[in-house]
PDB file of N, CA and C in Angstrom:
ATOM      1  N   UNK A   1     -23.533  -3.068  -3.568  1.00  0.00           N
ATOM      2  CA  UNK A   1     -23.023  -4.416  -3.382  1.00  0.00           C
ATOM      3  C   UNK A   1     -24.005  -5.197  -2.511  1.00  0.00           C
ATOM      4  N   UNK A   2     -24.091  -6.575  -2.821  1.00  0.00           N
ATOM      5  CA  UNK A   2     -25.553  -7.558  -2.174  1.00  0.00           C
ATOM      6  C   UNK A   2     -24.396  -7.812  -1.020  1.00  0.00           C
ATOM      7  N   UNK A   3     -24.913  -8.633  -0.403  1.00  0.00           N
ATOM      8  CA  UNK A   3     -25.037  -8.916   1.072  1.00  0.00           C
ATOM      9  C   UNK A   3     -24.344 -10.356   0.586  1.00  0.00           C
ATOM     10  N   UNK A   4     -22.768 -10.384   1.327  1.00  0.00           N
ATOM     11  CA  UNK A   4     -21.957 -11.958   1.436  1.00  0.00           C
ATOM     12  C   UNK A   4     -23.023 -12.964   2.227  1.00  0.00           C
ATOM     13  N   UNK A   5     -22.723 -14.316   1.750  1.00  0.00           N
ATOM     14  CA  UNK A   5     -23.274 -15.182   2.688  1.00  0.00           C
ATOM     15  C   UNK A   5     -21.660 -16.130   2.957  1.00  0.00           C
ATOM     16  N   UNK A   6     -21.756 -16.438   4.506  1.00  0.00           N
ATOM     17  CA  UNK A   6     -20.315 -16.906   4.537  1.00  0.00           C
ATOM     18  C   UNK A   6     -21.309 -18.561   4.959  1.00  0.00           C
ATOM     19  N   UNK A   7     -20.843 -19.394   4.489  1.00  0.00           N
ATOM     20  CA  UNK A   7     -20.760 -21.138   4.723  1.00  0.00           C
ATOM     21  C   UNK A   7     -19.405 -21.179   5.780  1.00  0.00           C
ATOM     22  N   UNK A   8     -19.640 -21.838   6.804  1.00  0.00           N
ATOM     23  CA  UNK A   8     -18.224 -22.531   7.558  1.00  0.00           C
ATOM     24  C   UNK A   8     -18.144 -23.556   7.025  1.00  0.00           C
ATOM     25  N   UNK A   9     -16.671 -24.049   6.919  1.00  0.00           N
ATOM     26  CA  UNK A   9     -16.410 -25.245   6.312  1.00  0.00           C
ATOM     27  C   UNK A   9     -16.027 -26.233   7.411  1.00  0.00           C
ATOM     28  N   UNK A  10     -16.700 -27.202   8.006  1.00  0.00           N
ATOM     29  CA  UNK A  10     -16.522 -27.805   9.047  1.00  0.00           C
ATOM     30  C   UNK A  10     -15.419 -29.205   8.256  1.00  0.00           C
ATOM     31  N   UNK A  11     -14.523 -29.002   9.168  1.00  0.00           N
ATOM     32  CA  UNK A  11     -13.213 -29.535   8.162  1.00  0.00           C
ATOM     33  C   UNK A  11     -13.133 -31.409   8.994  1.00  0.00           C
ATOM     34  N   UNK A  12     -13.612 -31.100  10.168  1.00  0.00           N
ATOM     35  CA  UNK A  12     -13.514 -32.184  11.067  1.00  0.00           C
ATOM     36  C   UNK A  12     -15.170 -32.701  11.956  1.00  0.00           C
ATOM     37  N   UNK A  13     -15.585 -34.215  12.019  1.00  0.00           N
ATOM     38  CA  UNK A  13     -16.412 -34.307  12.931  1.00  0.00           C
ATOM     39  C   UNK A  13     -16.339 -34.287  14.629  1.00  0.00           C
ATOM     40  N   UNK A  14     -15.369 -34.259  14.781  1.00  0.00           N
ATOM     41  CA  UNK A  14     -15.190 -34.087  16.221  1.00  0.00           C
ATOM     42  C   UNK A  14     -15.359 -32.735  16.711  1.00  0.00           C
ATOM     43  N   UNK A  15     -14.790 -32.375  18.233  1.00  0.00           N
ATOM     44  CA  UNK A  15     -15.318 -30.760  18.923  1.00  0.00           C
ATOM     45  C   UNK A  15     -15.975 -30.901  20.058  1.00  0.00           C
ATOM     46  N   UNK A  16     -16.479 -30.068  20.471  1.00  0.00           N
ATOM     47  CA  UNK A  16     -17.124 -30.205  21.645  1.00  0.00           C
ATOM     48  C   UNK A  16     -18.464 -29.395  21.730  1.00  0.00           C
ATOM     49  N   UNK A  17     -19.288 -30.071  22.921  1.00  0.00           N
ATOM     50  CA  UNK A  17     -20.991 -29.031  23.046  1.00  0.00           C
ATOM     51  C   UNK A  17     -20.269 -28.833  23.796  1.00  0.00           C
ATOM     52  N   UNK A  18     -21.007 -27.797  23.676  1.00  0.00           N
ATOM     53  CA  UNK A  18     -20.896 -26.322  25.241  1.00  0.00           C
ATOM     54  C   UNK A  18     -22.511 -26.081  25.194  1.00  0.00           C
ATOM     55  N   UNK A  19     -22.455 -25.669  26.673  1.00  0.00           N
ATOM     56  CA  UNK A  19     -23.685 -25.152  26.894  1.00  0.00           C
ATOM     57  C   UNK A  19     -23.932 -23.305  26.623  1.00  0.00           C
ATOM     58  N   UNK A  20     -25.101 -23.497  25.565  1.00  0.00           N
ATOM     59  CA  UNK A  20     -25.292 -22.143  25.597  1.00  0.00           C
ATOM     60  C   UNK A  20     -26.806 -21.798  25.875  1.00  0.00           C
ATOM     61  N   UNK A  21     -26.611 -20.453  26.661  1.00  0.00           N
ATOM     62  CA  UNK A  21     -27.694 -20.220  27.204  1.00  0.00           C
ATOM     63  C   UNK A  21     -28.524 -19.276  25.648  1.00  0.00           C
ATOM     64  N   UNK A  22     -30.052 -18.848  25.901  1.00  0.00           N
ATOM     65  CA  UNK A  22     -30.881 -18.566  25.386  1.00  0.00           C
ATOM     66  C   UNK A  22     -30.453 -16.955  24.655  1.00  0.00           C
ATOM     67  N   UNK A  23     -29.683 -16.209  25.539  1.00  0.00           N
ATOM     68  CA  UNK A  23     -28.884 -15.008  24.894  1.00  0.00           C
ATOM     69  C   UNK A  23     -27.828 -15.002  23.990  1.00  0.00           C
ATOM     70  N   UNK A  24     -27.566 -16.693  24.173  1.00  0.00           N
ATOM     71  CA  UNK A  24     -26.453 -17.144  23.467  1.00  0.00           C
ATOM     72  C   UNK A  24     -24.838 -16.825  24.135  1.00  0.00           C
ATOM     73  N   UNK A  25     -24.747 -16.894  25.161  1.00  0.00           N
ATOM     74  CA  UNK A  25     -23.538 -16.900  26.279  1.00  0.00           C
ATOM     75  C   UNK A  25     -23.336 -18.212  26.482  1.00  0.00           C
ATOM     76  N   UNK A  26     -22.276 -18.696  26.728  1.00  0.00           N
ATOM     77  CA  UNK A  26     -21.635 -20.057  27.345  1.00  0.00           C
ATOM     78  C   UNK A  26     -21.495 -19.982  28.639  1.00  0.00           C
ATOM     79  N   UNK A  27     -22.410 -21.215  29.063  1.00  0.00           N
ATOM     80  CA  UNK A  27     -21.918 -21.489  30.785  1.00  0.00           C
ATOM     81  C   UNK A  27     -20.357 -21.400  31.028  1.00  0.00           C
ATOM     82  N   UNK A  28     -20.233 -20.614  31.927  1.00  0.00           N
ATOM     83  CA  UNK A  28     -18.648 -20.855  32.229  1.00  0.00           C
ATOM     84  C   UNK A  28     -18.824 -20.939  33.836  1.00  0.00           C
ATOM     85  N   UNK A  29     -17.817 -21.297  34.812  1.00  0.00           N
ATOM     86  CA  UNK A  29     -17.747 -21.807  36.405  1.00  0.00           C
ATOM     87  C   UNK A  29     -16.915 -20.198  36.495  1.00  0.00           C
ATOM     88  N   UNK A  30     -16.620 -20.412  37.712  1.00  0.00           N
ATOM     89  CA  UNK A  30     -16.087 -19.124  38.555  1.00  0.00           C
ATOM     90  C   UNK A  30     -14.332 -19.026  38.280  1.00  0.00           C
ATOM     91  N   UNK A  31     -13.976 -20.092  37.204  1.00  0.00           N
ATOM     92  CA  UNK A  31     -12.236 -20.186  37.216  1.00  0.00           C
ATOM     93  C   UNK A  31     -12.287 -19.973  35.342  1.00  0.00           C
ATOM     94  N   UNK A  32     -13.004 -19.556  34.889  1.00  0.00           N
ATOM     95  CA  UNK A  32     -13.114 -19.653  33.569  1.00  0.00           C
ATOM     96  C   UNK A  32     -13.994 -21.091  32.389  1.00  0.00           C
ATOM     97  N   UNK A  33     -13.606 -21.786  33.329  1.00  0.00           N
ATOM     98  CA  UNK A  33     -13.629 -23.204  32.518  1.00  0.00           C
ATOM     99  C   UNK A  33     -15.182 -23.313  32.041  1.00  0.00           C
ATOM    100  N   UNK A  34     -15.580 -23.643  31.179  1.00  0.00           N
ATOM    101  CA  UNK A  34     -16.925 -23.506  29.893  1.00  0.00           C
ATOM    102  C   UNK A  34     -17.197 -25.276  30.523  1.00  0.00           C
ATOM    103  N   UNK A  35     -18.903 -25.183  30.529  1.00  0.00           N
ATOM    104  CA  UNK A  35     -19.399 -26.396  30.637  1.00  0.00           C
ATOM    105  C   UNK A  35     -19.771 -26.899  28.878  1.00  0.00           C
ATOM    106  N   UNK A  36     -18.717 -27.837  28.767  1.00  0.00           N
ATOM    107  CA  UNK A  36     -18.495 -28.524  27.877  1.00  0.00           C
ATOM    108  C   UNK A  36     -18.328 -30.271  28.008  1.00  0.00           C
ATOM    109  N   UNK A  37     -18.145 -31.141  27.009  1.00  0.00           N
ATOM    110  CA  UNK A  37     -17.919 -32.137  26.780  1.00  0.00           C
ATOM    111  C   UNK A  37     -17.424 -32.510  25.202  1.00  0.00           C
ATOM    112  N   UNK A  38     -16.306 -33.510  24.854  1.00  0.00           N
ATOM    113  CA  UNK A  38     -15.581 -33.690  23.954  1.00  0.00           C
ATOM    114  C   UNK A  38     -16.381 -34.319  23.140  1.00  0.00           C
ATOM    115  N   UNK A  39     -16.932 -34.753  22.067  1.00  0.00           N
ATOM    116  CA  UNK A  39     -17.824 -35.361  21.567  1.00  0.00           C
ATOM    117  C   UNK A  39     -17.417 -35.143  20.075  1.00  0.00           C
ATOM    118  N   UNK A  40     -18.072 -36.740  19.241  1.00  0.00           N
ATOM    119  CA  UNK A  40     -18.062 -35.815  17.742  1.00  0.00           C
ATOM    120  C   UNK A  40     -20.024 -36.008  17.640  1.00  0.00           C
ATOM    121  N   UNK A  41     -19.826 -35.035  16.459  1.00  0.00           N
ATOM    122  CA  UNK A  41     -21.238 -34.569  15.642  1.00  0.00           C
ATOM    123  C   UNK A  41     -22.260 -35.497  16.426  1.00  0.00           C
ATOM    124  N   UNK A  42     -23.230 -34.871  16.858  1.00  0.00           N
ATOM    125  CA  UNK A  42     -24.785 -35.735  16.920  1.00  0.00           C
ATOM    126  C   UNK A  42     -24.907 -36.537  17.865  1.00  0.00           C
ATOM    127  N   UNK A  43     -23.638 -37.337  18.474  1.00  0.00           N
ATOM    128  CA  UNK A  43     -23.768 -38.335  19.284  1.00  0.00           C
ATOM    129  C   UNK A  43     -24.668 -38.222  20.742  1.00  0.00           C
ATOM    130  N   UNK A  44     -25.637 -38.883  20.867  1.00  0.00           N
ATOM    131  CA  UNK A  44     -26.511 -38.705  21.491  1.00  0.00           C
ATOM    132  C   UNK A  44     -26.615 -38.800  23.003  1.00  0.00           C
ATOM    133  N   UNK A  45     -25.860 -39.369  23.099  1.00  0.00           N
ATOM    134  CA  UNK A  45     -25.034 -40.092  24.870  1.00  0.00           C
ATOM    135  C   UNK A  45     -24.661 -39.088  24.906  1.00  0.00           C
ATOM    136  N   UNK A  46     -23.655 -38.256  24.609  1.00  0.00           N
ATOM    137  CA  UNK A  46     -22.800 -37.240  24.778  1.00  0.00           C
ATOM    138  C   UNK A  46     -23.824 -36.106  25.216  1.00  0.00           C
ATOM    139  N   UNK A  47     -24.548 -35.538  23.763  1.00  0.00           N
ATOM    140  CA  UNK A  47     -25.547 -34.584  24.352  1.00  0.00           C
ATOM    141  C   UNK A  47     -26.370 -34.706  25.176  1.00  0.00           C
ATOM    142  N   UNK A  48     -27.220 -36.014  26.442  1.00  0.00           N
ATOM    143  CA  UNK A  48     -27.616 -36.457  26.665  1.00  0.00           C
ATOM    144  C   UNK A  48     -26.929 -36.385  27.850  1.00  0.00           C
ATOM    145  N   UNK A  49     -24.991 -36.239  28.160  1.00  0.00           N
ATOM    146  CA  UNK A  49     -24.850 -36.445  29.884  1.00  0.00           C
ATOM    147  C   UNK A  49     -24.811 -34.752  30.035  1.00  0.00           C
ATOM    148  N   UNK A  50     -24.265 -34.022  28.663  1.00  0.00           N
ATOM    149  CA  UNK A  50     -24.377 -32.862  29.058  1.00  0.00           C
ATOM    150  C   UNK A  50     -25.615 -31.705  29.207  1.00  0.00           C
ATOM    151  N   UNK A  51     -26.752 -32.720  29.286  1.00  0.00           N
ATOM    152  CA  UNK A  51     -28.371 -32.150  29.295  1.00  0.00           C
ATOM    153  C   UNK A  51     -28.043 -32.052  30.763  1.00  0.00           C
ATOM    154  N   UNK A  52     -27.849 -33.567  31.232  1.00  0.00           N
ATOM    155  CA  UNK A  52     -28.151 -33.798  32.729  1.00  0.00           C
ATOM    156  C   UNK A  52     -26.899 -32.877  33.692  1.00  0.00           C
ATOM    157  N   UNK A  53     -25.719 -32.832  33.367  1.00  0.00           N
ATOM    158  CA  UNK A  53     -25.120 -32.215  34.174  1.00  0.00           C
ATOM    159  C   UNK A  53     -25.501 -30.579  33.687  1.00  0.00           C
ATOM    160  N   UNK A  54     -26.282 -29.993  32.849  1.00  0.00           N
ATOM    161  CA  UNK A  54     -26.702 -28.682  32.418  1.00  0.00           C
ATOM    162  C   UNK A  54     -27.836 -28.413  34.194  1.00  0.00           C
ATOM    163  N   UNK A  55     -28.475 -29.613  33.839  1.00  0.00           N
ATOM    164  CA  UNK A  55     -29.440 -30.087  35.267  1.00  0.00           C
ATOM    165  C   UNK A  55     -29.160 -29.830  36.689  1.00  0.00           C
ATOM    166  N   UNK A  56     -28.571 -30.751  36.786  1.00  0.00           N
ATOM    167  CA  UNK A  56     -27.742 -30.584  37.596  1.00  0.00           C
ATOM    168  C   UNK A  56     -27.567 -29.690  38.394  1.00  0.00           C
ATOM    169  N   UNK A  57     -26.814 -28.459  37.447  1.00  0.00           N
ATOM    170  CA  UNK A  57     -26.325 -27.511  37.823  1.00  0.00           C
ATOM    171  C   UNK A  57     -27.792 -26.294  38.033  1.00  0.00           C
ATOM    172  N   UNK A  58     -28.510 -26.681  37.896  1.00  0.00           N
ATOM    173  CA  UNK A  58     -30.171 -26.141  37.947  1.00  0.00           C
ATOM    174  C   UNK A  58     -29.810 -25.081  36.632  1.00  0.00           C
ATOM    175  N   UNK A  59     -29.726 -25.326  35.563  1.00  0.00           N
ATOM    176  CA  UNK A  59     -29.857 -24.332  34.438  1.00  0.00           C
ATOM    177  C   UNK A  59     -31.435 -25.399  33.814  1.00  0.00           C
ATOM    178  N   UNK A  60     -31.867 -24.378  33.888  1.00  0.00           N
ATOM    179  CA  UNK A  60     -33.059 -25.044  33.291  1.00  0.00           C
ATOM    180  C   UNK A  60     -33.682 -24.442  31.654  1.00  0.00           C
ATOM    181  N   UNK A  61     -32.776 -23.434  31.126  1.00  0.00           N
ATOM    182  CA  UNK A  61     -32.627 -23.318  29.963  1.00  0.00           C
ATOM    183  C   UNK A  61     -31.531 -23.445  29.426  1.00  0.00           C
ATOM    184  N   UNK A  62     -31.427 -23.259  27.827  1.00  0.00           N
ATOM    185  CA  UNK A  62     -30.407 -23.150  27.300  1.00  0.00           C
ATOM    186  C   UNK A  62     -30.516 -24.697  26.375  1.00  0.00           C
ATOM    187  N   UNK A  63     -29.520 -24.490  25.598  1.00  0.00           N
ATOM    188  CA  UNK A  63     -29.334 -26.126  24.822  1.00  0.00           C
ATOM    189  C   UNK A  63     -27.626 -26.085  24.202  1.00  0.00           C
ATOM    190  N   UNK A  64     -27.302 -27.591  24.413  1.00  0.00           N
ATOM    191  CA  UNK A  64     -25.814 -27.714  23.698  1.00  0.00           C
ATOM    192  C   UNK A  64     -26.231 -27.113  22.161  1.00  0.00           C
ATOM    193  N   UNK A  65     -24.478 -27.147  22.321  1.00  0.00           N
ATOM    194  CA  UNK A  65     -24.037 -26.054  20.428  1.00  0.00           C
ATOM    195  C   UNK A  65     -22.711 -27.110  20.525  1.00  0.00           C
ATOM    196  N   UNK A  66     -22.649 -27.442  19.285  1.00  0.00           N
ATOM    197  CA  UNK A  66     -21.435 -27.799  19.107  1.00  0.00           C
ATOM    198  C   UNK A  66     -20.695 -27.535  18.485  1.00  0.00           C
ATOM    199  N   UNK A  67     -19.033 -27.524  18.617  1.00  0.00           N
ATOM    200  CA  UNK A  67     -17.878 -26.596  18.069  1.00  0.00           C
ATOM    201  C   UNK A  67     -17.212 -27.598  17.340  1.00  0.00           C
ATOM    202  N   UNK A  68     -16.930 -27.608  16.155  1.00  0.00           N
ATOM    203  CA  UNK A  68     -16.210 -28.421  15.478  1.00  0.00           C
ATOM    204  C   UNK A  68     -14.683 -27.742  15.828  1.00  0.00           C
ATOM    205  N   UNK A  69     -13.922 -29.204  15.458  1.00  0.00           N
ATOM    206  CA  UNK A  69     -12.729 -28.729  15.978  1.00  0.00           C
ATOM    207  C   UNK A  69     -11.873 -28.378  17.164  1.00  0.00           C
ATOM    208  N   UNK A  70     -12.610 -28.211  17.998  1.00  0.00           N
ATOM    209  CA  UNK A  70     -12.613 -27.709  19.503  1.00  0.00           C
ATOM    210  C   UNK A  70     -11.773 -28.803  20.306  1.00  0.00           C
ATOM    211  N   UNK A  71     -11.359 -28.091  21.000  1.00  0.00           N
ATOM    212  CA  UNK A  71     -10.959 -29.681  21.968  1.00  0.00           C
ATOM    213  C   UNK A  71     -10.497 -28.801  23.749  1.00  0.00           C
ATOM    214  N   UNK A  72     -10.479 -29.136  24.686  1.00  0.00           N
ATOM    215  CA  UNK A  72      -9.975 -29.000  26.153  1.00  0.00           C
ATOM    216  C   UNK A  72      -8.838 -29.093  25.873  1.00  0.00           C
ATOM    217  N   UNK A  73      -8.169 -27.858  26.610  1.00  0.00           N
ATOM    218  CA  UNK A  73      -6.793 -27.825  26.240  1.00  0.00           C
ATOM    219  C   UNK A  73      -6.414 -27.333  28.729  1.00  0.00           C
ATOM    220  N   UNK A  74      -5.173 -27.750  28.861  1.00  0.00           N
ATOM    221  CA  UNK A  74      -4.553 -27.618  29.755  1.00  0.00           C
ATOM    222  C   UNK A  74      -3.696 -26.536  30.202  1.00  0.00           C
ATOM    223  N   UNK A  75      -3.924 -25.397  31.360  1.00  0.00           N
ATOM    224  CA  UNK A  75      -2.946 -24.831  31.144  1.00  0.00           C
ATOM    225  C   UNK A  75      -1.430 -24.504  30.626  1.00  0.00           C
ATOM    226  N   UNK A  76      -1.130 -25.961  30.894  1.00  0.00           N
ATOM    227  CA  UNK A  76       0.447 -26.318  29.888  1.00  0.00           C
ATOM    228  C   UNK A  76       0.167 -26.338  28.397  1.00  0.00           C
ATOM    229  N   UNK A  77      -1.154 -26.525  27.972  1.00  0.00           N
ATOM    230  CA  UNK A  77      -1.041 -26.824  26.724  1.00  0.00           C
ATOM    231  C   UNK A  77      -1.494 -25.130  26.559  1.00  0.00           C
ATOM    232  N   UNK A  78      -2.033 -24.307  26.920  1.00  0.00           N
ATOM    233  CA  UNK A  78      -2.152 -23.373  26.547  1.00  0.00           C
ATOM    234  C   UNK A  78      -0.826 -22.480  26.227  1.00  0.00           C
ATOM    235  N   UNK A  79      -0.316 -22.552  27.220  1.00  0.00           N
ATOM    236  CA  UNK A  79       1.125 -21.782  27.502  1.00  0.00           C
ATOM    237  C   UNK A  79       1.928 -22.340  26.341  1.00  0.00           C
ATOM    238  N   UNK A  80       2.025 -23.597  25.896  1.00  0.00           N
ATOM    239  CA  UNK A  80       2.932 -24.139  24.542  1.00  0.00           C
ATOM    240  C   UNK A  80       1.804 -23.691  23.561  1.00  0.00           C
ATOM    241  N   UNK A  81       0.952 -23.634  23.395  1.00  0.00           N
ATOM    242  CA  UNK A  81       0.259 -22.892  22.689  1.00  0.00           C
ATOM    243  C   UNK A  81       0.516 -21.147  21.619  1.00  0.00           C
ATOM    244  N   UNK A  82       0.071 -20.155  22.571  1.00  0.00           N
ATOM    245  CA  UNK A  82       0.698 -19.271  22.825  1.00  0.00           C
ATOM    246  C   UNK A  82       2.127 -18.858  22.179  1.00  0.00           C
ATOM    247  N   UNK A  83       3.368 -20.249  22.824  1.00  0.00           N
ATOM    248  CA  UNK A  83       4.786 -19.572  22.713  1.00  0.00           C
ATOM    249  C   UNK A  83       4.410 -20.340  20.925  1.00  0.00           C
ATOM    250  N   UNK A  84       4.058 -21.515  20.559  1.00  0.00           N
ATOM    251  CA  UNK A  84       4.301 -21.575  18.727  1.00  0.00           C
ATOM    252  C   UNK A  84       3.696 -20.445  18.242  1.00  0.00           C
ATOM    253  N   UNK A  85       2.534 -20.020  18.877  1.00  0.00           N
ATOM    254  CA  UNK A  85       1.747 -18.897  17.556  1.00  0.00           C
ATOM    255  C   UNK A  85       3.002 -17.556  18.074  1.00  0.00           C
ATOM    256  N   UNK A  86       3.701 -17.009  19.138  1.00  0.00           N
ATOM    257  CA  UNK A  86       4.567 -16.224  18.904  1.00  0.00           C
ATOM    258  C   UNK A  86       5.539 -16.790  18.058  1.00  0.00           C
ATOM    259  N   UNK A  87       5.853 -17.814  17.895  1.00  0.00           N
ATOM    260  CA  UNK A  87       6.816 -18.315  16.589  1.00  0.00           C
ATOM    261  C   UNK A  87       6.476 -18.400  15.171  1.00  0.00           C
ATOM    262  N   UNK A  88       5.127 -18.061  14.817  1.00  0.00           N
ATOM    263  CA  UNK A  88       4.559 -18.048  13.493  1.00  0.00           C
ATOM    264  C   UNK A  88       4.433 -19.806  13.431  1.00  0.00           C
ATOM    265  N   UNK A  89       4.772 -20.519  14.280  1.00  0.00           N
ATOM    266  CA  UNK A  89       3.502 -21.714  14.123  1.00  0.00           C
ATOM    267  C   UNK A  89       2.284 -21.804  14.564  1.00  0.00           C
ATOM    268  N   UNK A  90       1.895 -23.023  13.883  1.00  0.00           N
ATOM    269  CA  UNK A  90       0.318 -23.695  14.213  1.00  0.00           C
ATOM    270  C   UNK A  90       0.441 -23.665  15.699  1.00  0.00           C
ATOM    271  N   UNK A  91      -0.383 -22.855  16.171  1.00  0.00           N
ATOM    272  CA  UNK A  91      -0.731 -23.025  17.564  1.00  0.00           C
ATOM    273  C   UNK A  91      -0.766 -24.314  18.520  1.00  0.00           C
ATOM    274  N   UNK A  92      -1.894 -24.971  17.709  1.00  0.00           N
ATOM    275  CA  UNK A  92      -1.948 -26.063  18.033  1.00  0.00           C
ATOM    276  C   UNK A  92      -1.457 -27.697  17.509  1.00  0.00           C
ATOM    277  N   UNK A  93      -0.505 -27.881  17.901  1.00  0.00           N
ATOM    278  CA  UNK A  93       0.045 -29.295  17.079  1.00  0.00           C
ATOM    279  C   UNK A  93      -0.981 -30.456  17.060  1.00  0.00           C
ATOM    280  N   UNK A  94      -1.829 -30.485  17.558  1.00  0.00           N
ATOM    281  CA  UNK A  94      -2.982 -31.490  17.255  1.00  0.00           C
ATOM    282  C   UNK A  94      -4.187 -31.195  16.842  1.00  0.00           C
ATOM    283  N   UNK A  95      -4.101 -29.797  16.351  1.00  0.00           N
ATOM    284  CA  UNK A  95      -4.891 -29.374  14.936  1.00  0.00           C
ATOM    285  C   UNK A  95      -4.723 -30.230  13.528  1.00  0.00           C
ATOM    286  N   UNK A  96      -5.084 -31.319  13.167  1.00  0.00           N
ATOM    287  CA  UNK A  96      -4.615 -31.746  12.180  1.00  0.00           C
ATOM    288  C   UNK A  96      -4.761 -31.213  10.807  1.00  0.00           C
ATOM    289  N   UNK A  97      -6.048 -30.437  10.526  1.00  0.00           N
ATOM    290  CA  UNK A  97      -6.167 -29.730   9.353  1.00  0.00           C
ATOM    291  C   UNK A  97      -5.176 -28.910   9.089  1.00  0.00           C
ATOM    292  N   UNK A  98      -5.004 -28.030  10.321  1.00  0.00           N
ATOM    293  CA  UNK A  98      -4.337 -26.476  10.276  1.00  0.00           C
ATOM    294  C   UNK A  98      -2.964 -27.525  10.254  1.00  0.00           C
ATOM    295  N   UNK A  99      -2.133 -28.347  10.326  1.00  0.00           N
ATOM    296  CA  UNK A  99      -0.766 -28.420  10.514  1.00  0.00           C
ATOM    297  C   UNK A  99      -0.697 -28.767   8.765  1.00  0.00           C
ATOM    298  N   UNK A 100      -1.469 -29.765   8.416  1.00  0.00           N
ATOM    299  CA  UNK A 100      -1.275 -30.191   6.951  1.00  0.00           C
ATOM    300  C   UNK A 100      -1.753 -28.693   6.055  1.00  0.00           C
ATOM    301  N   UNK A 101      -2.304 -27.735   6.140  1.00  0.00           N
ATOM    302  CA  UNK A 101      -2.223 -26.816   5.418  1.00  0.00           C
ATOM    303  C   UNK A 101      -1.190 -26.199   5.138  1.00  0.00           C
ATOM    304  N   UNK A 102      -0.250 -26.022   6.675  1.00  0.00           N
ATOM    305  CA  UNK A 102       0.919 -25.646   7.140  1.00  0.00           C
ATOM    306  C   UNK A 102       2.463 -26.317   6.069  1.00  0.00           C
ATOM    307  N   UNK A 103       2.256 -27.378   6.513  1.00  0.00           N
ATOM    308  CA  UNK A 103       3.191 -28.130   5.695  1.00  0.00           C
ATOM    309  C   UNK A 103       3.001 -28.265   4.246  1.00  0.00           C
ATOM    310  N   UNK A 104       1.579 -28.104   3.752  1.00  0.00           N
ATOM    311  CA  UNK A 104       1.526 -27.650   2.262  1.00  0.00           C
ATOM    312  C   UNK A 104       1.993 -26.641   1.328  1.00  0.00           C
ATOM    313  N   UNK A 105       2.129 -25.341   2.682  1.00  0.00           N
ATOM    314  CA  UNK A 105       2.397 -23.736   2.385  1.00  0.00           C
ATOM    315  C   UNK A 105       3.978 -23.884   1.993  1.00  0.00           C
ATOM    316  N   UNK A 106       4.351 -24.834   3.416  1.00  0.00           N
ATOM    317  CA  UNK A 106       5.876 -24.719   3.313  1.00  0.00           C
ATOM    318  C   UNK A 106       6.642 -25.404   2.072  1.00  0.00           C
ATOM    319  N   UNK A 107       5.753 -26.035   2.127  1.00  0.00           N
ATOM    320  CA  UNK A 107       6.792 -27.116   0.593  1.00  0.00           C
ATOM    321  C   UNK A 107       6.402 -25.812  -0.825  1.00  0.00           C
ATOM    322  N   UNK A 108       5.402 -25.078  -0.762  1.00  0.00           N
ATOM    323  CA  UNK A 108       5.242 -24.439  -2.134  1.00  0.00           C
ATOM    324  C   UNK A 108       5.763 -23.179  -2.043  1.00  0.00           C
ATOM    325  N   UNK A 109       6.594 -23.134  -0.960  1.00  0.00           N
ATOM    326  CA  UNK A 109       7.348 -22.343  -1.013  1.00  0.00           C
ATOM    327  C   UNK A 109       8.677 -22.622  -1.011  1.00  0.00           C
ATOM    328  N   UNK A 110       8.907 -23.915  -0.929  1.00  0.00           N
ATOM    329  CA  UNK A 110      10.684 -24.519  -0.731  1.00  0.00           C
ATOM    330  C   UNK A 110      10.773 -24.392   0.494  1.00  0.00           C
ATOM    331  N   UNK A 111      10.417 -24.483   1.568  1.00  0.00           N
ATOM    332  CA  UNK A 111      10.840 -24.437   3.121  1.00  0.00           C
ATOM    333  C   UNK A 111      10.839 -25.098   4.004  1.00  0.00           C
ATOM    334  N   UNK A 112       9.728 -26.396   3.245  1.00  0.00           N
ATOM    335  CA  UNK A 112       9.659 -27.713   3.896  1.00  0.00           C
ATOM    336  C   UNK A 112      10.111 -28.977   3.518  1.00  0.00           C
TER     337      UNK A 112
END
């Protein structure tokens, strides 16, 4: 059998850069939290404050990656998070792809 090639299907332009270093690890601070910024695709300002605060912070390698889809979420939002996916919902209610897939499943099954 040949060798799969997988394509991601980037469903949304928005997400966030994170900084990743040269091993390919994400800056993260001493409480977990990832040096990131909310941004969609390409925008240049965006990658541009998170060069300087990369700076800043004296990382003098590494370059933003950006995550489609992604977004900063709040400990509260994590915790409501969490309790839908123990309910067999969409984790996230402001996933908009993943909820309309959701509600597609349910109607072709009679449930919505």
């Amino acid at each position: 059998m040949g060798k799969m090639k997988i394509t991601p299907v980037e469903e949304v332009n928005w997400g966030l850069y994170m900084w990743q270093m040269e091993d390919e690890s994400l800056v993260m601070d001493d409480e977990g939290g990832y040096l990131c910024i909310p941004s969609l695709r390409g925008d240049i300002r965006q990658i541009k404050k998170i060069k300087e605060v990369a700076r800043h912070y004296g990382l003098t390698e590494g370059t933003p990656i950006f995550f489609s889809g992604h977004r900063t979420v709040t400990d509260e939002e994590l915790e409501e998070q969490k309790s839908r996916s123990d309910l067999g919902l969409v984790p996230d209610s402001k996933d908009m792809p993943a909820m309309m897939e959701y509600v597609k499943e349910m109607r072709e099954m009679k449930l919505g």
